[in-house]
Structures are given as structure tokens and as C-alpha cells.
Protein backbone atom coordinates (compact mmCIF):
# COMPACT_ATOMS: atom_id res chain seq x y z
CA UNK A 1 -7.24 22.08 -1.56
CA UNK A 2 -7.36 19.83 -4.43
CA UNK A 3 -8.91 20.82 -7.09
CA UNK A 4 -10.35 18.70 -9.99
CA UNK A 5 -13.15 18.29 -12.85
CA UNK A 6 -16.46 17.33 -11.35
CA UNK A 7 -18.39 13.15 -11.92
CA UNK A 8 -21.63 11.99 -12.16
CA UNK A 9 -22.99 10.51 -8.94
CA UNK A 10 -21.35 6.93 -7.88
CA UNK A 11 -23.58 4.54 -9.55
CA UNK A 12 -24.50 0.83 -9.75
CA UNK A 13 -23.03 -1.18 -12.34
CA UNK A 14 -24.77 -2.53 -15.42
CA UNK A 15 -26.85 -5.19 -13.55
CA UNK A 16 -26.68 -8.33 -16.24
CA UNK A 17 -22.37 -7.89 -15.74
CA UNK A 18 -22.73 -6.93 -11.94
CA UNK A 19 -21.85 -10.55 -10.67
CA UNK A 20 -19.25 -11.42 -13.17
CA UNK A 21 -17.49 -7.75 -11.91
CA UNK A 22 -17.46 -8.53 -8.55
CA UNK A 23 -16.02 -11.93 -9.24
CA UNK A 24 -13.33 -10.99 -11.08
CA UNK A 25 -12.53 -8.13 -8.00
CA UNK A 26 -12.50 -11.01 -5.87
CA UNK A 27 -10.03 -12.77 -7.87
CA UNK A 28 -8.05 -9.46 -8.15
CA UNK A 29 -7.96 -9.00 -4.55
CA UNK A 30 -10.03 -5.22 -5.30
CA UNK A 31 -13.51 -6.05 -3.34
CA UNK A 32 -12.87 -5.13 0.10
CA UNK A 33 -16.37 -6.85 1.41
CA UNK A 34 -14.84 -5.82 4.71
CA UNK A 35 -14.48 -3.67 7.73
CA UNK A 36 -10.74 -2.61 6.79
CA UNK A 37 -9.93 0.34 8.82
CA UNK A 38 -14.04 1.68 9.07
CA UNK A 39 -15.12 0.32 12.48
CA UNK A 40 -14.52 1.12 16.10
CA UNK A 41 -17.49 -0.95 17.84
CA UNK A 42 -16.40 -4.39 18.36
CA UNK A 43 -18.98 -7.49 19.32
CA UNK A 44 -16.06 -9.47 21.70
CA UNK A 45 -15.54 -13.16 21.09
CA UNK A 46 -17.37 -15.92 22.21
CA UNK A 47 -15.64 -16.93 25.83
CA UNK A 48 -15.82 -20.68 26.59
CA UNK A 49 -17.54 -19.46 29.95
CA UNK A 50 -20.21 -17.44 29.00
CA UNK A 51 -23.08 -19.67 28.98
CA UNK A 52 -25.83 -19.44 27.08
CA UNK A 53 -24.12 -17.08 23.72
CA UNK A 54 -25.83 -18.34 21.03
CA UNK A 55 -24.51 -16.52 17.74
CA UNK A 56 -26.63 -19.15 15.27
CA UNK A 57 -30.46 -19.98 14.95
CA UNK A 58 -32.45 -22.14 12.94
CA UNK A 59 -35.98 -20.10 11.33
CA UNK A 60 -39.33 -21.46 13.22
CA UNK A 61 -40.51 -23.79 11.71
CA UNK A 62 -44.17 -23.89 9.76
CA UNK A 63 -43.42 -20.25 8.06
CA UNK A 64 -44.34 -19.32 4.44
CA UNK A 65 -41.09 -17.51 4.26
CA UNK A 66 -37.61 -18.11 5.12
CA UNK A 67 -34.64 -15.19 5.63
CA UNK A 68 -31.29 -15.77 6.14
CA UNK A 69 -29.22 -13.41 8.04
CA UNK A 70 -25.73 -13.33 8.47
CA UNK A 71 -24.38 -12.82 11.40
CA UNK A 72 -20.95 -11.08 11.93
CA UNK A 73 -20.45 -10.81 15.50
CA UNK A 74 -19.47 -12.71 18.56
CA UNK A 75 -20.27 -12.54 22.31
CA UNK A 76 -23.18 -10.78 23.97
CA UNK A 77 -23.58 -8.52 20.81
CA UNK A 78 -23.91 -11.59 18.41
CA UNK A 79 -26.53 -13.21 21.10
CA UNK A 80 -28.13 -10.06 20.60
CA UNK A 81 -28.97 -10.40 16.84
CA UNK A 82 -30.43 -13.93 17.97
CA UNK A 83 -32.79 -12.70 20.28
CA UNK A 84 -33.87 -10.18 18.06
CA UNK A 85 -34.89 -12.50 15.09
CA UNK A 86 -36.70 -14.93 17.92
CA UNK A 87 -38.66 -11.33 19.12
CA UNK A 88 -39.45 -10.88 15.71
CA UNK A 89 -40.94 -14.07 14.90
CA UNK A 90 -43.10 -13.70 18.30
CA UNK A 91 -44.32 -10.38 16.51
CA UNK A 92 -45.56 -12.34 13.29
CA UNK A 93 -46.41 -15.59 11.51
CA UNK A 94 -45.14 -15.15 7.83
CA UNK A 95 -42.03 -15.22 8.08
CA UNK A 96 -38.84 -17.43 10.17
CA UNK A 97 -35.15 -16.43 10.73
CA UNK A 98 -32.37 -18.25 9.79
CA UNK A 99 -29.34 -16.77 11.78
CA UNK A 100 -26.05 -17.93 10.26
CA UNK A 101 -22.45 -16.86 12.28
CA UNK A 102 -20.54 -15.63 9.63
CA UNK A 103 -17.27 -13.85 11.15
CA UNK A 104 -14.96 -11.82 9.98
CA UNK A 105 -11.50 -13.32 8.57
CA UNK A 106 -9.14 -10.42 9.79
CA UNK A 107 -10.93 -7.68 8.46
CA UNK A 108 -13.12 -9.09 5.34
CA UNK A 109 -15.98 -11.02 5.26
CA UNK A 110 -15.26 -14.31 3.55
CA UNK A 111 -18.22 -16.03 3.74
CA UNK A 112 -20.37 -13.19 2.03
CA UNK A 113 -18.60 -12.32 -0.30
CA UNK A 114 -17.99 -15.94 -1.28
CA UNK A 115 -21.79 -16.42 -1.57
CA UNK A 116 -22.37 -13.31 -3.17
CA UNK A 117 -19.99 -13.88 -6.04
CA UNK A 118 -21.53 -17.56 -6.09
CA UNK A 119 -25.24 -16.06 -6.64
CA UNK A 120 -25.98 -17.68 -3.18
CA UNK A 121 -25.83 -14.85 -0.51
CA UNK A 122 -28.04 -14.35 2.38
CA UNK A 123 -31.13 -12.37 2.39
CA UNK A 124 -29.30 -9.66 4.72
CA UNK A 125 -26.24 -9.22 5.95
CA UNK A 126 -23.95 -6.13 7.57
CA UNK A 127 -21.55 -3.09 5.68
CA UNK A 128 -20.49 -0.36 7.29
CA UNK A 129 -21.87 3.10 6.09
CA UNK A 130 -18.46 3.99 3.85
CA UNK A 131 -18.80 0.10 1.95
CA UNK A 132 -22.22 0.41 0.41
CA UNK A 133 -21.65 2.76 -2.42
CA UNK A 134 -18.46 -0.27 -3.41
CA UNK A 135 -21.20 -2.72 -3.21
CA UNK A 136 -23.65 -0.36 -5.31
CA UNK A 137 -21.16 0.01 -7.62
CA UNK A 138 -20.78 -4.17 -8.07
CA UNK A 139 -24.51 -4.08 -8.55
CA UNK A 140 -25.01 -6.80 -5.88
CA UNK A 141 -27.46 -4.82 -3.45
CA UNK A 142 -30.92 -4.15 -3.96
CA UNK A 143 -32.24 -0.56 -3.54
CA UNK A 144 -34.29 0.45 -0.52
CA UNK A 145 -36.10 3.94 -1.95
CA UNK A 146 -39.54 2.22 -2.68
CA UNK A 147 -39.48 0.38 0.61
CA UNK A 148 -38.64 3.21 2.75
CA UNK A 149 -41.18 5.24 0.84
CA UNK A 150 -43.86 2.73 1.24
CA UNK A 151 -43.14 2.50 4.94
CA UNK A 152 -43.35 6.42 5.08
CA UNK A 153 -39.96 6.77 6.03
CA UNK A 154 -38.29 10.19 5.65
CA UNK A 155 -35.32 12.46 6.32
CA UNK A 156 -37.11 13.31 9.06
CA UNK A 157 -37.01 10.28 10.92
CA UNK A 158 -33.60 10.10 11.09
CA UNK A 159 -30.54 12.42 12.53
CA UNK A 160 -29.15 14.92 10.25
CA UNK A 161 -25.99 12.86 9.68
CA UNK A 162 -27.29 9.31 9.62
CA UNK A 163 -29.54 10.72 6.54
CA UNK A 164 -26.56 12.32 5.27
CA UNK A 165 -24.83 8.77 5.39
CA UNK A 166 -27.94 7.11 3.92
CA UNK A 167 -27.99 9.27 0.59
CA UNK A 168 -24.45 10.14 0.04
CA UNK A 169 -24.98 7.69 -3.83
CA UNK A 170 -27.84 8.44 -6.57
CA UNK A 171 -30.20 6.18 -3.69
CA UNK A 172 -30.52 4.30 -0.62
CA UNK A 173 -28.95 1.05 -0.81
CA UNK A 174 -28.71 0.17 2.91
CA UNK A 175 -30.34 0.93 6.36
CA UNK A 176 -28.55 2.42 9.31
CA UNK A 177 -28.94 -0.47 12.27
CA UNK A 178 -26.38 0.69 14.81
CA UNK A 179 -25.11 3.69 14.98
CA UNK A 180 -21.29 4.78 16.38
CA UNK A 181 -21.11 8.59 17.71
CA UNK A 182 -17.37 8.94 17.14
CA UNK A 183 -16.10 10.76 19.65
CA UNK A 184 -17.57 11.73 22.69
CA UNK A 185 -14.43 12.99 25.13
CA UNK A 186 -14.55 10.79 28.45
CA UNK A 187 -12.01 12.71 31.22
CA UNK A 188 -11.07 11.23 34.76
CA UNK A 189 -11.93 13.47 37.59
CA UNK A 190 -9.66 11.95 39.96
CA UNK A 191 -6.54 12.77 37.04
CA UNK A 192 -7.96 16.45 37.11
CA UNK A 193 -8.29 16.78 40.71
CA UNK A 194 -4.20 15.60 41.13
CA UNK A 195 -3.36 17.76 38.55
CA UNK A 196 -5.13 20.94 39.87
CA UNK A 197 -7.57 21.41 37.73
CA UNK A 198 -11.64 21.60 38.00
CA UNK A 199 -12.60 17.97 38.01
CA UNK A 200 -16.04 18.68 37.16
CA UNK A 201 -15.16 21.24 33.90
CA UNK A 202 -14.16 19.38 31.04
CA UNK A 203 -11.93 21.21 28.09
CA UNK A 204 -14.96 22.75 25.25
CA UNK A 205 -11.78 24.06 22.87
CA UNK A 206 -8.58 22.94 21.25
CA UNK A 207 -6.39 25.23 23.53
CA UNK A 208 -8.49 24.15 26.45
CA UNK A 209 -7.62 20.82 25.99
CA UNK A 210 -3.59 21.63 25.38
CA UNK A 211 -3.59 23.34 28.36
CA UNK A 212 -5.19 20.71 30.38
CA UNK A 213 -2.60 18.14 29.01
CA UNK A 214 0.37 20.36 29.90
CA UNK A 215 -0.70 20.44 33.67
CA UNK A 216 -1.42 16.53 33.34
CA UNK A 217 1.95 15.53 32.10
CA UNK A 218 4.46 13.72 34.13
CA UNK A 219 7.80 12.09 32.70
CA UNK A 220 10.43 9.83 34.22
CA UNK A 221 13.15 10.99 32.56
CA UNK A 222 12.08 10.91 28.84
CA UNK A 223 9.29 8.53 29.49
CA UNK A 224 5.83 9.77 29.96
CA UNK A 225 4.27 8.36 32.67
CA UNK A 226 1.03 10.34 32.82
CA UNK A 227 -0.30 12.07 30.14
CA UNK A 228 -3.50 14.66 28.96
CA UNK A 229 -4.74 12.75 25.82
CA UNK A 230 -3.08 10.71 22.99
CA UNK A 231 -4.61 11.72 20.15
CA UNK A 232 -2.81 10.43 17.24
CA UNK A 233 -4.09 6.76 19.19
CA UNK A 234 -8.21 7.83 18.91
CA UNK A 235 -8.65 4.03 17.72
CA UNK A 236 -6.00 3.96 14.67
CA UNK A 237 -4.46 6.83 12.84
CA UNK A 238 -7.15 7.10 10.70
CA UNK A 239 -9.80 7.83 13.18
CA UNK A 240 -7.87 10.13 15.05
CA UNK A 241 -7.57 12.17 11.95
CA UNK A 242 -11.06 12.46 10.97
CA UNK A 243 -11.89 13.44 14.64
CA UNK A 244 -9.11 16.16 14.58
CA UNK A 245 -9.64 17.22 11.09
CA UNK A 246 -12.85 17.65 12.14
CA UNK A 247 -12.58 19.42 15.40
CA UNK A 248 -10.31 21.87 13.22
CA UNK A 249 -13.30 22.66 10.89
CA UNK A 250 -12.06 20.85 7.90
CA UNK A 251 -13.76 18.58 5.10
CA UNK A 252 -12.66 15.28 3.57
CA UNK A 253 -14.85 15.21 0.85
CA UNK A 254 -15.54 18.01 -1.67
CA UNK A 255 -19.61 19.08 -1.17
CA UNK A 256 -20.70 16.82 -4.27
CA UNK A 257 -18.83 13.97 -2.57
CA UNK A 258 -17.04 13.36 -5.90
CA UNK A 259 -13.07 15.09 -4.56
CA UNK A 260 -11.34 13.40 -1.49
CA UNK A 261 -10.39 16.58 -0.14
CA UNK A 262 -7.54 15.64 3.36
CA UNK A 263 -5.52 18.10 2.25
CA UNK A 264 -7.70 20.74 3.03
CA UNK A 265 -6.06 23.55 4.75
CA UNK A 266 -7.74 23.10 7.73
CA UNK A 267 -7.37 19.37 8.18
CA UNK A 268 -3.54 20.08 7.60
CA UNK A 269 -3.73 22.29 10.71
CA UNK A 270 -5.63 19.66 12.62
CA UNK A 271 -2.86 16.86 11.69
CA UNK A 272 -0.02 19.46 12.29
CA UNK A 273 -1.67 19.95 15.93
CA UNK A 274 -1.23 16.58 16.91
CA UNK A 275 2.49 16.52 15.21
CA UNK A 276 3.47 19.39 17.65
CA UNK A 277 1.87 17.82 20.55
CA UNK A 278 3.52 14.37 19.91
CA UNK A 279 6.94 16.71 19.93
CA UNK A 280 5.93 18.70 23.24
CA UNK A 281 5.71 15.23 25.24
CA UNK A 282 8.55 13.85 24.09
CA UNK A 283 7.39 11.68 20.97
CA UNK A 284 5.19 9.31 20.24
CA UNK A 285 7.38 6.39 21.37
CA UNK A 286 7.88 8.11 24.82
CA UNK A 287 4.57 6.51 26.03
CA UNK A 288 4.97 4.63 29.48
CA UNK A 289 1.19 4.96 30.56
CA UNK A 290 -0.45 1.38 30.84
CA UNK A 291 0.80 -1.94 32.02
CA UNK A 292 1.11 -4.35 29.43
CA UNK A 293 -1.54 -6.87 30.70
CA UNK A 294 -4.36 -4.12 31.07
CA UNK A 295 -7.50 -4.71 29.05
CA UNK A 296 -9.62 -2.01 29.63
CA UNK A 297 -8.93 1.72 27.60
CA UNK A 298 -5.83 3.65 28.71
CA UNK A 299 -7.75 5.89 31.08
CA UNK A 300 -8.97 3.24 33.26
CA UNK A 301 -4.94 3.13 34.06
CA UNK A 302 -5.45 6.39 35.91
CA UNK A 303 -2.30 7.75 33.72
CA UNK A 304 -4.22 9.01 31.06
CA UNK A 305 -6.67 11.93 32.13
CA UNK A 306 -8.94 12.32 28.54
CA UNK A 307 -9.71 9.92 26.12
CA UNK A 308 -12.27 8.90 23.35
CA UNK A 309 -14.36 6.04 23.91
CA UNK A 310 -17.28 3.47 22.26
CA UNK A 311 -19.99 2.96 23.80
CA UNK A 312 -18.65 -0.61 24.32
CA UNK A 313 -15.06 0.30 25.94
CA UNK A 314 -16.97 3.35 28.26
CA UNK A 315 -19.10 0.75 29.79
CA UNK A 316 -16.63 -1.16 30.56
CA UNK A 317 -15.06 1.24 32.38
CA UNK A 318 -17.81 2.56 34.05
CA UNK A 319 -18.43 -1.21 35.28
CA UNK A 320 -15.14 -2.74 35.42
CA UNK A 321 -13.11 0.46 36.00
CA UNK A 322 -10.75 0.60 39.21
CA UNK A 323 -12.48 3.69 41.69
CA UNK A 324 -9.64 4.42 43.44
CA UNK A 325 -8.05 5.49 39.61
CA UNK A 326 -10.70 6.20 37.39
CA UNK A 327 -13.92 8.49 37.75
CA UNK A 328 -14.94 9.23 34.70
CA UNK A 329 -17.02 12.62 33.07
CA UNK A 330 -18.62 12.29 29.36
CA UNK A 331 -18.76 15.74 27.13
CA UNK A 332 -18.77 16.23 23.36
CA UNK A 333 -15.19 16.48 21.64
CA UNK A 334 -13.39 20.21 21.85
CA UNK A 335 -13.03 22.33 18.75
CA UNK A 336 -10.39 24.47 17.59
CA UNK A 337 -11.96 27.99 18.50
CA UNK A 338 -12.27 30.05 15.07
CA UNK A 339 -11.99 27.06 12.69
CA UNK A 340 -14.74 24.16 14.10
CA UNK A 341 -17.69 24.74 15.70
CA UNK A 342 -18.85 23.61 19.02
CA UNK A 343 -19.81 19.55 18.85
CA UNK A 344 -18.40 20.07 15.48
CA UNK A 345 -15.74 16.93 15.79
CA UNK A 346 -18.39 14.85 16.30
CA UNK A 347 -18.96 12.41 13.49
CA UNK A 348 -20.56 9.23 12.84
CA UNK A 349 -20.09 5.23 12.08
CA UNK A 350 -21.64 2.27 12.70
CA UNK A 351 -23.15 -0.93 10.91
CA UNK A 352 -26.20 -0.66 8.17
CA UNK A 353 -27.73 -3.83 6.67
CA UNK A 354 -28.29 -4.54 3.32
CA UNK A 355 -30.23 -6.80 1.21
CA UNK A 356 -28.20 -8.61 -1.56
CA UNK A 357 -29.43 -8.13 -4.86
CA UNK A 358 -29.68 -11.74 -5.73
CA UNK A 359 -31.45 -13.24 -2.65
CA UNK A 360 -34.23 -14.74 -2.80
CA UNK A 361 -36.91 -13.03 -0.08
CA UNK A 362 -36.43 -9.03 -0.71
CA UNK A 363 -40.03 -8.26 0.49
CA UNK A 364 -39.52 -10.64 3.66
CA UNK A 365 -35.88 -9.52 4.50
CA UNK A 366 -37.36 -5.88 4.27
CA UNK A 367 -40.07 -6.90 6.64
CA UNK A 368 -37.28 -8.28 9.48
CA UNK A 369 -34.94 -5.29 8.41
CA UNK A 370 -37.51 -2.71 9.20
CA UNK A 371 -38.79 -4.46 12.51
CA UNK A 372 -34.64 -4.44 13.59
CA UNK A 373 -34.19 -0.54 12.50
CA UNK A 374 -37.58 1.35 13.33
CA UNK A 375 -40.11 -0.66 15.18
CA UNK A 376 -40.18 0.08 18.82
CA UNK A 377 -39.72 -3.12 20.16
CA UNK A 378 -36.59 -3.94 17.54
CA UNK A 379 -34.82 -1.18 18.65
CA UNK A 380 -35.46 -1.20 22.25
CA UNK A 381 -34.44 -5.13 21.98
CA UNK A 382 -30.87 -4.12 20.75
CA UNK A 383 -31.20 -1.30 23.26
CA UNK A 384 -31.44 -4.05 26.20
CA UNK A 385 -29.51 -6.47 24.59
CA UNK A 386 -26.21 -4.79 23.23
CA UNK A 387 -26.62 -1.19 23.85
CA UNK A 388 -26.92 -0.05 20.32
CA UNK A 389 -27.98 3.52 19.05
CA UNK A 390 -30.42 3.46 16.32
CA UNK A 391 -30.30 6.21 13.78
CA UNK A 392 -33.90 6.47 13.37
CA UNK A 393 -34.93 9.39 15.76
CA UNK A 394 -38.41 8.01 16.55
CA UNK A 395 -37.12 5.18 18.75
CA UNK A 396 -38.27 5.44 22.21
CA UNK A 397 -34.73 3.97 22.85
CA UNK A 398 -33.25 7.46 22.71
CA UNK A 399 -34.88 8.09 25.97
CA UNK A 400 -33.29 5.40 27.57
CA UNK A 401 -30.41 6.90 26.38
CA UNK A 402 -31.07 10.28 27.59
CA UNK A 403 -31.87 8.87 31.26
CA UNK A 404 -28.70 7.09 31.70
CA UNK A 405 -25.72 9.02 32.42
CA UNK A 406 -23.27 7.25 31.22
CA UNK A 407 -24.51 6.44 27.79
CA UNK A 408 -26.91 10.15 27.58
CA UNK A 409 -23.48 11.57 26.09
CA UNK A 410 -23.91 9.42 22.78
CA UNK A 411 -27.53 10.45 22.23
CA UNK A 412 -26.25 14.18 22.61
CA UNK A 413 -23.49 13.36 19.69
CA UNK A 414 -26.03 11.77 17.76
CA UNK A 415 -28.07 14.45 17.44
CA UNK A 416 -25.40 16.98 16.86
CA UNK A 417 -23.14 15.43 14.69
CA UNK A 418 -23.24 16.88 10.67
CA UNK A 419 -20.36 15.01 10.01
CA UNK A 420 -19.96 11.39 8.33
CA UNK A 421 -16.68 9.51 7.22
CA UNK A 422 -15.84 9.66 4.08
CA UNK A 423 -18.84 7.56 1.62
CA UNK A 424 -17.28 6.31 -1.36
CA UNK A 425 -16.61 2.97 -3.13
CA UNK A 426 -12.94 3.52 -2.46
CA UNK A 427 -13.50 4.52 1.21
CA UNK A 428 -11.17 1.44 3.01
CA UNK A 429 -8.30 3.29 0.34
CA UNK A 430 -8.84 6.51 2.10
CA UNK A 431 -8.72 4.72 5.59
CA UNK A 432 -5.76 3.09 4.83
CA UNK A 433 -3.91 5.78 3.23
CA UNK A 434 -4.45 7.94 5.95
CA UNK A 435 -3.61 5.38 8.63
CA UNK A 436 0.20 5.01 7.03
CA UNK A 437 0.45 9.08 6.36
CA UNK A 438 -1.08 10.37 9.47
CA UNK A 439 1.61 7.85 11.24
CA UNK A 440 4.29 8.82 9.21
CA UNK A 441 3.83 12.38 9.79
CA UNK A 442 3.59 11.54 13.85
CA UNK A 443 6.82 9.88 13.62
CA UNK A 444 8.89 12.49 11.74
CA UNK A 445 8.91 10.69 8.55
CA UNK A 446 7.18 13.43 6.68
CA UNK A 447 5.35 16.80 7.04
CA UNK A 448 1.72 17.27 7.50
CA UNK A 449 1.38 18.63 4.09
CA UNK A 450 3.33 16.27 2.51
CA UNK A 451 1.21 13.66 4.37
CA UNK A 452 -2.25 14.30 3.17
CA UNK A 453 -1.30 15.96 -0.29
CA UNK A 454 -0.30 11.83 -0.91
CA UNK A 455 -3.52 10.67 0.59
CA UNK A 456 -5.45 13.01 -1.60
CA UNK A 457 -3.66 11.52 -4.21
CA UNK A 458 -3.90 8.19 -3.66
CA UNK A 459 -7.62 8.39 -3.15
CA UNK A 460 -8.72 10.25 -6.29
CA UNK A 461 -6.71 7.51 -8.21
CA UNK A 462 -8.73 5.38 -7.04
CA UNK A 463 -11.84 7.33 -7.47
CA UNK A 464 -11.03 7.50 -11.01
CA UNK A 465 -9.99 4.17 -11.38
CA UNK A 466 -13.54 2.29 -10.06
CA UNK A 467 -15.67 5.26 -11.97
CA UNK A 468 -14.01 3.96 -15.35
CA UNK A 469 -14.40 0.68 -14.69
CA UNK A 470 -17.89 1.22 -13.26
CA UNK A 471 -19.89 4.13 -15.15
């Protein structure tokens, strides 16, 4: 494991230089205001046939204050955030909503960080959990602490590693809205039953699930045309690692969160796990398992027997999903028996929002913020509307959750994850130096070792680099 001299806590910039900084990044190409390799939950675009989307609104009208929201997503889960800001002017009389589609440009948000750097940004708008210590460090976010003190709100109220998320920096800088509960383990019953196994007894360990996949496999000559899992393809290389890393008991961050530790020893087991597994099928490129027009995950194809999914993509399956291939079963991730613990893999995502620092309606856009993240009928709205999994623990919505099988899994995870993705300013760095290292190693290309000693590396560079330009 990497070891290295410890640094103070990530901080915010000097605040009178915070805008000019964050300019000049821009300029530089060095502000990734974006979702670069960080997100697995994806909102669908707008379909000329679904009637009724509506991804914009205009505030009511006759209100004393005015907050603008911007609005990354498309389809049903952008209609969503629509309906919630009309609910929440129903609940009040102060304040209007201004919903403004903003979507992404590939994988960076344009339009925000456009206004931001202008001194024009919304009063809210959306980061994932690893971006906001990047954005605290541009000074050009406005800290929560004395709102979610005022409102009461504690560790307590939230699960262990949404708080963990929450106060990785020197202070709270942005509020958990969705939440992503990366990776429950969905497995088709009707893939077990063919292959002889127990449909109804999922793997719980590493070797569980290696055995499973060896009496799964089937080849065509060196094609694979069925297959147990594909885990260097848990939504990107990146993903996949954290999920096995984790599973294998390992950490990616030293305990002050100041090291970017993937070449811990036991992460290097976890990557060299699915190395040897790519081998023992054949390799990576031997993959013959879904048709190329399919649009639903690879286990709907009834080739695949386990798989990872979102909330998003398991619904679909569970709705759209052919029976006479796919009957799906929902447990928590295995773990590698004498290195992880049980649930242990689990670990969490998701979307916070944020208030820019130079907006103009902090009080107001904490008001709406808080109604979207804690309040009953926010969350249950966004519960109804777009299936999404609030981190705050009081919600009644986690008893939807609990009462529907095939979401209960993902309240389960949320409560027993303890592990978060990497929170740093340099965190879409680690995501992409992973993604081209894990793959590399897959492929041949390199060892395991070899693969993550570079991404440790490259990392802490960069950790060095944005501390000394932002003490």
C-alpha cells in the first residue's frame, strides 16, 4: 500500500479568487463540472411519444421569491423534478420554481458551469457525491452546516454511508437527493434451474459465485454463449472495480481520505480475481451472450445467469423482461470469505444538490432543497414519480421500499452499505484511471499490480497538484 506524508483536510479556496480559479480551470479544460465516469442511474431521453414529459417549468407566479433549478435529466425522471417543484409550491406561498432543462453535453454540464464561471448560476443544481469537494475547492458552493443544524438534522437521520459521503471535506457542502445502492446481485432462476443448481439460493461468497459460473458456462467453440457473471462489465471498468475491490475487503482511500490507496493488497486480489476469471472463460472478447439489438441488461437475454443492476435497468426487467427467459432473484453482492465481510461490496452513489455560492436565494433554495430531501411528501413524490432512494432514513418512503419485492433489495443495501466511492476533488481522475488500468489488466496488457500501482500514482499527482494550487 502506498504510503505517503499526511494533508490538511480538502478545503475551499480563498473566496474573493474562487471565481477567477474556476474560470481559468474552465479555460484549461481542469473543472470536470461533470458526471465523467461517477454515475450509473440514468434519467432516459425524452421520446417524441411520451406525452405529457415536461422537463421545464416556469415559477408561479405572485411569489416573494424566485429559485431556479437546473434540471439535468430527461424522460420520466426529469418530469419527476417538475412535479416535485409544482408539489412544493402547493405546500407554500413564499416561494416559486423556476425549472430550467439543462442536460448534460457528453458527460459535463455546460450550461452550469458556464453560468457559474459567469457569476450567473442557478440557485440549485445536481453533483454527484465524489464532485463536491472539486467544487468546494473552486469556492463556488455555499456551505450547508448551519442549515442542516437549524433544521435539526443529524448523522442520525441519515445511513451510515450517505453521512459518510456527506462529511468526507472540513463541512457539508451538498445534500444527498437520490441515492444509488451499487450493487445489489440480481440472478435468473430459470438460468439456475438449467444449469442444476438451487434456483431459489443465490451465491453469499466469492467462491460461491465461481462455482455457480462454472456450472453456468456454455461455449460454441471458443465463444461463450452463456455465461455466470461478467464482472469486469458491472457498468464500466471502474465500477466493477470498486464493487470487487470491495467485496475483497479492500480500501481506496487511506482512513483520513487524504492517500488514494487501489493498490491495496486486497483490491489487487479483487482485480486479479476477475483477470483469472476473464482467462477461465476464454477472454474477455469471447463474449457471444446478447443479440445486438437488445435493450434491456444482459440477463434479460437468458444467457447471462447473475448480474448487477440500478434500480432503473431491474425494473425494467422485472416489467419488460421476457418470462419464458428471465425470472429474476435480488440478494446483496458476495464477498470473498476471509477478506470482506458479508454485504460488505455494497457501496454507494447517487446525485446530491448543491446551492451555488453566488446565487441569489440561499435561504429560499434551502427551503425547496430540504422539502425535496427530508420532508415526507418530497420524498415520497420522487418515490412515486421516479423511484428514487433518499438517504435520509426518516422517509416513510423506505417502507415502500421494504414492501415491494423487487425494489426491498436496495433499501437492504442502503442500510448496510459502509462503503462510498472515492470523495475527492480529483475523484473523475481516479474513475478514469481505473477505467483504462482495470481494462488493460483484463485484456493482458498488464498485471494487476502493475495496474493499480499506476492508478495510485496517477491519482496522488493529482491530489497534490489541486492541494497546491488550492490550500
Amino acid at each position: 500500500m502506498t504510503s505517503r506524508p499526511p494533508h490538511p483536510p480538502t478545503r475551499p479556496a480563498a473566496r474573493d479568487v474562487s471565481r477567477r480559479a474556476f474560470l481559468a480551470a474552465i479555460a484549461a479544460g481542469g473543472a470536470a463540472i461533470g458526471l465523467a465516469g461517477c454515475t450509473v442511474i440514468s434519467g432516459g431521453a425524452v421520446a417524441a411519444d411520451q406525452q405529457g414529459i415536461r422537463l421545464s417549468k416556469d415559477p408561479a407566479p405572485g411569489r416573494a421569491h424566485v429559485v431556479e433549478m437546473y434540471n439535468i435529466w430527461g424522460g420520466t425522471l426529469g418530469n419527476a423534478w417538475v412535479l416535485l417543484a409544482e408539489l412544493y409550491e402547493q405546500s407554500q406561498s413564499h416561494t416559486g420554481v423556476r425549472v430550467t432543462y439543462a442536460p448534460l453535453s457528453g458527460n459535463t454540464q455546460i450550461r452550469l458551469q458556464t453560468a457559474i464561471a459567469a457569476g450567473t448560476p442557478p440557485d440549485l443544481a445536481f453533483c454527484t457525491p465524489e464532485e463536491y469537494p472539486q467544487f468546494a475547492g473552486y469556492g463556488v458552493v455555499t456551505r450547508l452546516d448551519g442549515y442542516m443544524r437549524k433544521a435539526g438534522l443529524t448523522e442520525q437521520d441519515y445511513a451510515p454511508a450517505v453521512w459518510k459521503q456527506m462529511t468526507a471535506t472540513d463541512g457539508i457542502w451538498a445534500h444527498p437527493v437520490l441515492v444509488d445502492v451499487n450493487f445489489p446481485l440480481f440472478w435468473n432462476k430459470l438460468v439456475f434451474a438449467d444449469a442444476g443448481l438451487d434456483p431459489e439460493a443465490p451465491p453469499k461468497t466469492i467462491d460461491e459465485l465461481d462455482r455457480f459460473s462454472d456450472a453456468i458456462l456454455k461455449k460454441d467453440g471458443r465463444r461463450v454463449t452463456r455465461i455466470g457473471t461478467i464482472p469486469w462489465d458491472y457498468y464500466g471498468f471502474s465500477n466493477s472495480m470498486f464493487t470487487l475491490g470491495f467485496a475483497f475487503g479492500g480500501k481506496f482511500m487511506s482512513d483520513d481520505n487524504q492517500v488514494a490507496t487501489p493498490d491495496d493488497d486486497n483490491i489487487v486480489q479483487g482485480l486479479q480475481w476477475m483477470c483469472d476469471y476473464a482467462k477461465k472463460v476464454g477472454g474477455a472478447s469471447q463474449l457471444a451472450v446478447t443479440a445486438p439489438s437488445q435493450t434491456l441488461p444482459s440477463i434479460a437475454s437468458g444467457n447471462v445467469g447473475m448480474a448487477p443492476m440500478t434500480t432503473t435497468d431491474s425494473s425494467n426487467v422485472f416489467k419488460q423482461g421476457d418470462k419464458a427467459k428471465v425470472e429474476l432473484g435480488a440478494a446483496l453482492f458476495p464477498y470473498a470469505e476471509g477478506l470482506g465481510k458479508p454485504g460488505g461490496a455494497t457501496w454507494l452513489g447517487g446525485y446530491d444538490l448543491f446551492i451555488p455560492k453566488e446565487s441569489t436565494e440561499h435561504d429560499a433554495a434551502w427551503d425547496f432543497l430540504q422539502f425535496a430531501t427530508t420532508s415526507d411528501a418530497g420524498t415520497e413524490a420522487n418515490f412515486e414519480n421516479a423511484t428514487l432512494l433518499p438517504g435520509y432514513t426518516e422517509s416513510p418512503v423506505l417502507d415502500e421500499f421494504r414492501k415491494d419485492p423487487t425494489v426491498a433489495v436496495y433499501r437492504e443495501g442502503l442500510l448496510a452499505a459502509r462503503n462510498i466511492r472515492p470523495t475527492i476533488p480529483v475523484a473523475s481522475t481516479y474513475a478514469t484511471a481505473l477505467d483504462v488500468a482495470v481494462s488493460s489488466a483484463i485484456y493482458g496488457q498488464t498485471t494487476p499490480e502493475r495496474a493499480l500501482k499506476s492508478v495510485a500514482a496517477q491519482v496522488n499527482s493529482a491530489l497534490d497538484e489541486f492541494r497546491k494550487e488550492h490550500p
